[in-house]
Protein backbone atom coordinates (compact mmCIF):
# COMPACT_ATOMS: atom_id res chain seq x y z
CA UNK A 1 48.51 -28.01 -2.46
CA UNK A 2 50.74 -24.56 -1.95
CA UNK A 3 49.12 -23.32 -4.88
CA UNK A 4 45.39 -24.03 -3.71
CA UNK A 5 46.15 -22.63 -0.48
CA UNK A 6 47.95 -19.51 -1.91
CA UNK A 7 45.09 -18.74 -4.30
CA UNK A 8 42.79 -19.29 -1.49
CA UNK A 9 44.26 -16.68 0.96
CA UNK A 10 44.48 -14.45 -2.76
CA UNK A 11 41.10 -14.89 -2.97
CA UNK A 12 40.09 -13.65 0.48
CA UNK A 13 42.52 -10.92 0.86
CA UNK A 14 41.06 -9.67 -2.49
CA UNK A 15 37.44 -9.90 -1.13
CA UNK A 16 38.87 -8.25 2.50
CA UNK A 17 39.96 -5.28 0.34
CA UNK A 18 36.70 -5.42 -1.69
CA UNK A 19 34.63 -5.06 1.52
CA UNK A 20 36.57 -2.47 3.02
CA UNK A 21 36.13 -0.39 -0.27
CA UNK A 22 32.29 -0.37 0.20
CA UNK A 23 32.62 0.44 3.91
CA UNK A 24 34.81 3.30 3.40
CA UNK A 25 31.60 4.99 1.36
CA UNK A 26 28.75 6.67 3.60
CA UNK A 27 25.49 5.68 2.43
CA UNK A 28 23.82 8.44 3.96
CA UNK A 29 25.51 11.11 2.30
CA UNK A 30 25.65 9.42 -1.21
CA UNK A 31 22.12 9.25 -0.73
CA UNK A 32 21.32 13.02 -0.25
CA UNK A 33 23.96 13.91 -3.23
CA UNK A 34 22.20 11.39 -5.51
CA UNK A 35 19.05 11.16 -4.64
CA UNK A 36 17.57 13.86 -2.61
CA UNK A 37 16.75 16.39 -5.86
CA UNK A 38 14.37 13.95 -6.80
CA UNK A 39 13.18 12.01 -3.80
CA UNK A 40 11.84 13.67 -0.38
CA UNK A 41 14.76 11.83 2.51
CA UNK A 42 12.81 12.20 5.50
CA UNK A 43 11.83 9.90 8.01
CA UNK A 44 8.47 10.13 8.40
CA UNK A 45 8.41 11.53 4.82
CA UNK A 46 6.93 14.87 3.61
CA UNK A 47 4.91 14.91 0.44
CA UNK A 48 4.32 17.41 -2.35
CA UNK A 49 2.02 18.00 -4.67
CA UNK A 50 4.60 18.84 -7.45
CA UNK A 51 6.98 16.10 -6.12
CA UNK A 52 9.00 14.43 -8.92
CA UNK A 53 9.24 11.18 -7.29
CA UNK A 54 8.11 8.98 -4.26
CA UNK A 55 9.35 9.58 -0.78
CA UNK A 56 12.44 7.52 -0.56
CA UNK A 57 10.80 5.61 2.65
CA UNK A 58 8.23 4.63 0.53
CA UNK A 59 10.72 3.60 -1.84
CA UNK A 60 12.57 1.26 0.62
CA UNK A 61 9.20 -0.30 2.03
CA UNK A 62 7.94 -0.80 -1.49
CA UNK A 63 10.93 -3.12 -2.47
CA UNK A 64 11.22 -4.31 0.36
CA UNK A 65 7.93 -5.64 0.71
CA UNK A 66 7.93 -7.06 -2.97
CA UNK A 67 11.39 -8.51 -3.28
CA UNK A 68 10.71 -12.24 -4.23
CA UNK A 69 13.23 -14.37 -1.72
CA UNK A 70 13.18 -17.30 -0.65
CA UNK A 71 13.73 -16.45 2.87
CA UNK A 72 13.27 -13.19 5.12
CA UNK A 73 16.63 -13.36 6.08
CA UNK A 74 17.22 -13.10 1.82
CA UNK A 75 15.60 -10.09 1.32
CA UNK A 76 17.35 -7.42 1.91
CA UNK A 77 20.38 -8.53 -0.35
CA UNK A 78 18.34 -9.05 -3.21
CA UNK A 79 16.42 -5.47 -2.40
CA UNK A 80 20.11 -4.14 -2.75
CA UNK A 81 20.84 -5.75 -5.91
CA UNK A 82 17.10 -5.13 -7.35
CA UNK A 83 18.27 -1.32 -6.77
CA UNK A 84 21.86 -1.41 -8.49
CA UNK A 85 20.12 -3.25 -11.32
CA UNK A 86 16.68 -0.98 -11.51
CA UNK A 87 19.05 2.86 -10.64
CA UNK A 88 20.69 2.18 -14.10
CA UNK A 89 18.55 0.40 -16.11
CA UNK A 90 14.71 1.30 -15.55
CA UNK A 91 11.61 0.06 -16.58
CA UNK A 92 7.77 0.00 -16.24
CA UNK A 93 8.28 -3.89 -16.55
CA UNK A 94 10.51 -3.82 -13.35
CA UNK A 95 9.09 -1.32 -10.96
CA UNK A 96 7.16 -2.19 -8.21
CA UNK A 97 4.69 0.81 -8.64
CA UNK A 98 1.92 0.47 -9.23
CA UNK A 99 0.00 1.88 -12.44
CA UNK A 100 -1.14 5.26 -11.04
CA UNK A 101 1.88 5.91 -9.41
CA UNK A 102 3.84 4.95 -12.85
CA UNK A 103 1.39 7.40 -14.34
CA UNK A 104 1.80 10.24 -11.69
CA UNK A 105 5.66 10.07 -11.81
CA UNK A 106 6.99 8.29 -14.55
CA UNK A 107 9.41 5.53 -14.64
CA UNK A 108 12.91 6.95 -12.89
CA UNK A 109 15.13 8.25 -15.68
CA UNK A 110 18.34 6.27 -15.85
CA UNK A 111 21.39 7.02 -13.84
CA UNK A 112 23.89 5.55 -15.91
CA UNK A 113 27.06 7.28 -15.42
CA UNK A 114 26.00 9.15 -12.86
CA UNK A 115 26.60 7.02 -9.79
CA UNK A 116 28.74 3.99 -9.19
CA UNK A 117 27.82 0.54 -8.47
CA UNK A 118 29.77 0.62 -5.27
CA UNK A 119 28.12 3.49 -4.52
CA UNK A 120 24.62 2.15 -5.30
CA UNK A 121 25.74 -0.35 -3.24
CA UNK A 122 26.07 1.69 -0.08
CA UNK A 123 23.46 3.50 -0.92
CA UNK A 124 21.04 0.77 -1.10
CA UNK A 125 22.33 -0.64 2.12
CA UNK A 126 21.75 2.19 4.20
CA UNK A 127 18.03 2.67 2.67
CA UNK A 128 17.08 -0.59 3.51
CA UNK A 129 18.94 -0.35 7.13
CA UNK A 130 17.68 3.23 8.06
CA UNK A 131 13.73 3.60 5.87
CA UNK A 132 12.61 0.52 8.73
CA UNK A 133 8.90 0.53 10.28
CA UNK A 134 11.03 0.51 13.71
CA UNK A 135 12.71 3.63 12.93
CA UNK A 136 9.68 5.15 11.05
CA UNK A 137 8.09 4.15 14.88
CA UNK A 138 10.36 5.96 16.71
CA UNK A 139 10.86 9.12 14.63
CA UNK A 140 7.14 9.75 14.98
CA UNK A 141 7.06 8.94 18.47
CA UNK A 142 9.59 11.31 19.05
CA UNK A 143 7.52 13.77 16.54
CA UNK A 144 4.79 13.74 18.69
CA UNK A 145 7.00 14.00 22.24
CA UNK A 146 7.88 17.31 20.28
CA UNK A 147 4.63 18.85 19.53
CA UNK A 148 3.47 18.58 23.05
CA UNK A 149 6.31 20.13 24.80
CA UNK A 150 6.39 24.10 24.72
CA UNK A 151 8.02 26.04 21.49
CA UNK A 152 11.19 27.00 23.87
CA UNK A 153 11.88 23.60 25.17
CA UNK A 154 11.98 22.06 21.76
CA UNK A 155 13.89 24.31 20.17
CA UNK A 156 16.55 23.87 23.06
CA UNK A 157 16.35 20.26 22.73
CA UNK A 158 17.07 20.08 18.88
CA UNK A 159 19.93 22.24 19.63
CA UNK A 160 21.37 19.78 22.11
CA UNK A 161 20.71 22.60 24.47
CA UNK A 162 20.25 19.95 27.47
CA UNK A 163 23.74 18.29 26.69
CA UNK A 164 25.60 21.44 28.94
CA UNK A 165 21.76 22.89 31.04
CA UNK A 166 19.18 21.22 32.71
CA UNK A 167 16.00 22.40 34.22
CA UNK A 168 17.48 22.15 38.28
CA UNK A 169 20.54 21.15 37.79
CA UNK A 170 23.80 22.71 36.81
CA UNK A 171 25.97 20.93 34.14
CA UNK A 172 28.95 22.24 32.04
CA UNK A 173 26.64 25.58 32.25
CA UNK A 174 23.87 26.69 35.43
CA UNK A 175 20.80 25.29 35.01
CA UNK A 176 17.68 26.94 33.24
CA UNK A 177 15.95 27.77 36.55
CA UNK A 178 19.49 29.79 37.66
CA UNK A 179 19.31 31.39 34.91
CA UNK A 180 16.05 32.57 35.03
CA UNK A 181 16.67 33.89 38.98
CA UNK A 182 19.60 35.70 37.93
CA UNK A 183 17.74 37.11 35.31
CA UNK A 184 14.43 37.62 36.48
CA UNK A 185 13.70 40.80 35.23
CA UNK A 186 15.68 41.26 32.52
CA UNK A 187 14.74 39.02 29.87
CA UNK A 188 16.75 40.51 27.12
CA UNK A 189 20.14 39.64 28.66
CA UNK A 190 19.36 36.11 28.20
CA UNK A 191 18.41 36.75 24.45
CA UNK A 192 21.88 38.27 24.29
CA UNK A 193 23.72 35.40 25.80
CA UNK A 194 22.10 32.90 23.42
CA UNK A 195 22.50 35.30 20.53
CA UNK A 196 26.23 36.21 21.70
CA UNK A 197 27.43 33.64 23.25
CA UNK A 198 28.78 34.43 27.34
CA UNK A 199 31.87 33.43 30.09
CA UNK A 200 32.56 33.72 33.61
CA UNK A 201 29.33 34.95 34.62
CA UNK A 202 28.60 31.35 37.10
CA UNK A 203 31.72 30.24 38.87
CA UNK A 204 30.57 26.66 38.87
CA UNK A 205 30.93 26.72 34.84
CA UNK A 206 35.19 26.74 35.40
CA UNK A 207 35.76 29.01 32.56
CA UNK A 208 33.48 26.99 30.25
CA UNK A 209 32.14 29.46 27.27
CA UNK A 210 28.54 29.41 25.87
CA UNK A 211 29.01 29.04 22.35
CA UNK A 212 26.85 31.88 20.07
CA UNK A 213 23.84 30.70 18.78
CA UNK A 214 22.76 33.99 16.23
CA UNK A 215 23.72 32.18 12.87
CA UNK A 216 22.17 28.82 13.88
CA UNK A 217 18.65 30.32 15.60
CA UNK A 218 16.91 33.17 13.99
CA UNK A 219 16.10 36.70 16.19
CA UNK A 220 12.04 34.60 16.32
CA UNK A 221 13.56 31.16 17.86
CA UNK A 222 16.23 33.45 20.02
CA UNK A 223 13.13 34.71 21.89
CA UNK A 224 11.27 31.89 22.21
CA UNK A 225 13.73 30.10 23.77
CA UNK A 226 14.78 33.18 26.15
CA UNK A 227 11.13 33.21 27.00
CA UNK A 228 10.59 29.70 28.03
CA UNK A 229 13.95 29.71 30.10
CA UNK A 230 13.06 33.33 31.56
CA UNK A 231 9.48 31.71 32.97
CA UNK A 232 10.81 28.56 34.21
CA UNK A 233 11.42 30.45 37.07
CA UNK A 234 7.81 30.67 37.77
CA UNK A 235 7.25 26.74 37.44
């Protein structure tokens, strides 16, 4: 009875350390050093016309939607093991393509020695967790948020811009509209302090230091986002 008992907790402590193993690998990055000279990561995807393989979300929603399981709730764990089987050994029999995408990019040349199957594994959970039609949802809702707001304003909030400024409000730094009274007629000292970086110049900021933002933004994206905060005044 010891020895049942001892082989059980054996058993589990081995799988314990198994599991951790996989969790200690980042999909996400495996996935752009593997698979991202090939296949186009983005979520929505872009498309080429001299891509050399399918968008990786169309990838994900392919197997997924193919996978034979019995249930939903089986599907995803035998999309993962579909993709540490298919990543190594390939074929036109296996693939989910269909025949003029086979033709257009060929079946996927073996990675056999090239990648791991613990790190197909987290790979292949991370596609099928992040490449979802909720996620594909929200990243083009937030797309088209993006294309209606002004050049200036999106710019500033990709660069988490609005995490220290707002519009009327004063943060870690003034807000936009200070900034733009303060510098209402000279429109190139704000360029500076977003190319330069800038302290002590609003006592509410208690020493706080605007980080430079010339190797991140180029001279074009500088001045479009010193324009938009320079006429926010006017609003």
């Amino acid at each position: 009875m010891f020895k049942i008992i001892l082989l059980g907790f054996s058993l589990l402590f081995f799988a314990g350390c198994q599991e951790k193993h996989h969790s200690d690998l980042d999909g996400k990055k495996l996935l752009e050093q593997k698979c991202s000279k090939c296949h186009n990561l983005d979520l929505p995807p872009k498309t080429f016309v001299d891509e050399k393989a399918p968008p990786m979300m169309a990838v994900a929603f392919h197997i997924h939607d193919f996978i034979k399981a019995s249930s939903e709730s089986d599907k995803i764990p035998k999309a993962i093991e579909f993709v540490k089987d298919y990543v190594v050994n390939p074929s036109a029999s296996k693939s989910f393509c269909d025949k003029a995408s086979l033709k257009s990019y060929g079946v996927m040349p073996s990675q056999k020695g090239k990648v791991t199957q613990d790190e197909l594994q987290a790979i292949a959970e991370y596609m099928f967790a992040h490449y979802t039609v909720k996620n594909m949802n929200d990243a083009q809702n937030l797309q088209n948020r993006l294309n209606k707001m002004p050049a200036g304003e999106r710019i500033a909030l990709q660069h988490n811009c609005f995490s220290c400024h707002k519009m009327n409000k004063d943060l870690v730094g003034p807000s936009f509209k200070k900034i733009a009274t303060r510098n209402k007629s000279d429109l190139s000292t704000i360029e500076s302090s977003i190319k330069n970086g800038s302290s002590k110049k609003y006592k509410h900021s208690r020493g706080a230091i605007m980080p430079a933002f010339g190797k991140k933004l180029s001279d074009k994206e500088i001045k479009t986002v010193a324009k938009w905060i320079y006429e926010s005044n006017k609003k």
